[in-house]
Protein backbone atom coordinates (compact mmCIF):
# COMPACT_ATOMS: atom_id res chain seq x y z
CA UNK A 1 4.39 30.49 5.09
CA UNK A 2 7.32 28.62 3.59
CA UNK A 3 7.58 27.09 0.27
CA UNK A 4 10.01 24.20 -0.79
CA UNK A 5 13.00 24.96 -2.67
CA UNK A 6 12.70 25.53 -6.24
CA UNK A 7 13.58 21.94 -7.92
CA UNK A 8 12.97 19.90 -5.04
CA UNK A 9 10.50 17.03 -4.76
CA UNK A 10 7.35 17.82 -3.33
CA UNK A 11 5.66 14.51 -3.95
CA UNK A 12 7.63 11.51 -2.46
CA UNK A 13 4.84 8.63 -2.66
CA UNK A 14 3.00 7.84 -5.98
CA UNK A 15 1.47 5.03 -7.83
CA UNK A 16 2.86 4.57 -10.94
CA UNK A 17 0.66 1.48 -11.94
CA UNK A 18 -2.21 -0.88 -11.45
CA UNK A 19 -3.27 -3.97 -12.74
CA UNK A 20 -5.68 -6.62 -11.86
CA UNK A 21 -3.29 -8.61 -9.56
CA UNK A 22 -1.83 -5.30 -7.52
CA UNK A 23 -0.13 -2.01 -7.80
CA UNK A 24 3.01 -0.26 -7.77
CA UNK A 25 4.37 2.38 -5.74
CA UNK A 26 7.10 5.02 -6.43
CA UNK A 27 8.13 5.60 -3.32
CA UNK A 28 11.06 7.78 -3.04
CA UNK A 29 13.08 6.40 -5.33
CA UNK A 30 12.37 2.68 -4.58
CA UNK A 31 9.57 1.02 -6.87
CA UNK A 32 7.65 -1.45 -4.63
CA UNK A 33 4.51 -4.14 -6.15
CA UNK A 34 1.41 -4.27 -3.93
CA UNK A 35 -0.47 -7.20 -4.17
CA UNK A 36 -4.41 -7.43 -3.83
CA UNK A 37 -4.00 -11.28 -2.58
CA UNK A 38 -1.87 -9.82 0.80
CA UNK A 39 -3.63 -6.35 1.01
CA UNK A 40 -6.89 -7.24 0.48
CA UNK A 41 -8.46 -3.71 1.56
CA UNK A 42 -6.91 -2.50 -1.65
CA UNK A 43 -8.87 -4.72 -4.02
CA UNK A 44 -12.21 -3.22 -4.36
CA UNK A 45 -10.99 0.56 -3.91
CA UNK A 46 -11.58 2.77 -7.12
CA UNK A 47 -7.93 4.42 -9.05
CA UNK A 48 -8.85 7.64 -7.40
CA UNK A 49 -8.75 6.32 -3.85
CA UNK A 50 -5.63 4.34 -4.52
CA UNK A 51 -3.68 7.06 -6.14
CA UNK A 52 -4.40 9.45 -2.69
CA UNK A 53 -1.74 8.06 -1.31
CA UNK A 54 0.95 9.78 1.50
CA UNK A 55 3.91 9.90 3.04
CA UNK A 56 3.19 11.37 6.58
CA UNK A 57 6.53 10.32 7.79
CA UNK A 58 9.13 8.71 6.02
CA UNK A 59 8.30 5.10 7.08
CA UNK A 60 4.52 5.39 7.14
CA UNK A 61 2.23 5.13 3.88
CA UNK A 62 -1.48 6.83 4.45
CA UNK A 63 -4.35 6.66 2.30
CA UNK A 64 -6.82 9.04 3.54
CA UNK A 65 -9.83 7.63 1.51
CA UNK A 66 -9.54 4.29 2.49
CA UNK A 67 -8.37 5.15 6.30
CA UNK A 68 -5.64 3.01 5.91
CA UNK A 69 -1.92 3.55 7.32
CA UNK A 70 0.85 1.01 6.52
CA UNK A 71 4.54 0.85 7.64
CA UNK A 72 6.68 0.63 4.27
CA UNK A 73 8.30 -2.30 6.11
CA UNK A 74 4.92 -4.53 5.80
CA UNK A 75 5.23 -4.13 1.94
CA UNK A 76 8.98 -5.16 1.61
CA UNK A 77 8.74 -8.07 3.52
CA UNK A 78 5.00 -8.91 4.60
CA UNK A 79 6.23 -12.19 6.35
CA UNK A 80 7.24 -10.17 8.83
CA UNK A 81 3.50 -9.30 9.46
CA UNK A 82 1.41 -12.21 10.07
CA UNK A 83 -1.31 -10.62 10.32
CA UNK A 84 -0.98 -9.02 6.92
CA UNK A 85 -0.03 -12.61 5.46
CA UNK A 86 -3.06 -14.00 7.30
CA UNK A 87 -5.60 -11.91 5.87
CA UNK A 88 -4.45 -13.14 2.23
CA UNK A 89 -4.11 -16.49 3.27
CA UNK A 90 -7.38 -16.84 5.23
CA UNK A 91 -8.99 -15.94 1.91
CA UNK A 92 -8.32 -18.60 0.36
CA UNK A 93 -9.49 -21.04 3.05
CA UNK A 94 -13.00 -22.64 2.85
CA UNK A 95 -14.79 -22.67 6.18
CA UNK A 96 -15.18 -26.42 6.65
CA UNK A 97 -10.93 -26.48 6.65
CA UNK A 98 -11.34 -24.15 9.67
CA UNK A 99 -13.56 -26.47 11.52
């Protein structure tokens, strides 16, 4: 078995915050806000499901809990994911406007 290299960074992914609207993400050494309103499967999960977060590859986010596995891409620019910006949009949409 091989360990890392003394001094160097095991953990590459962590959330460094949370608030009612969203949380943040450390990840490398970019800081990046996740928003409840466009990732809606993060809203009702408990601090100790959100903070099991990982970095399987270095484009990928994976929370294990919550089975849920996001490109890094989808939180910089989540226009470039409709169906990412749909789910926080439909939301917000009563049923009689889909009609």
């Amino acid at each position: 078995m091989t360990s890392a290299q003394p001094g160097a960074s095991i953990s590459t992914v962590e959330v460094t915050n949370v608030s009612k609207h969203g949380f943040w993400l450390l990840i490398l050494d970019r800081e990046v806000f996740v928003p409840f309103e466009a990732f809606l499967w993060f809203k009702e999960a408990s601090i100790g499901k959100l903070l099991n977060v990982e970095l399987p590859s270095p484009h990928h986010l994976y929370w294990p809990d919550l089975d849920i596995d996001l490109a890094i891409e989808s939180l910089l620019h989540p226009e470039r994911f409709p169906l990412i910006d749909r789910v926080g949009l439909t939301s917000h949409v009563s049923t009689e406007e889909c009609s």
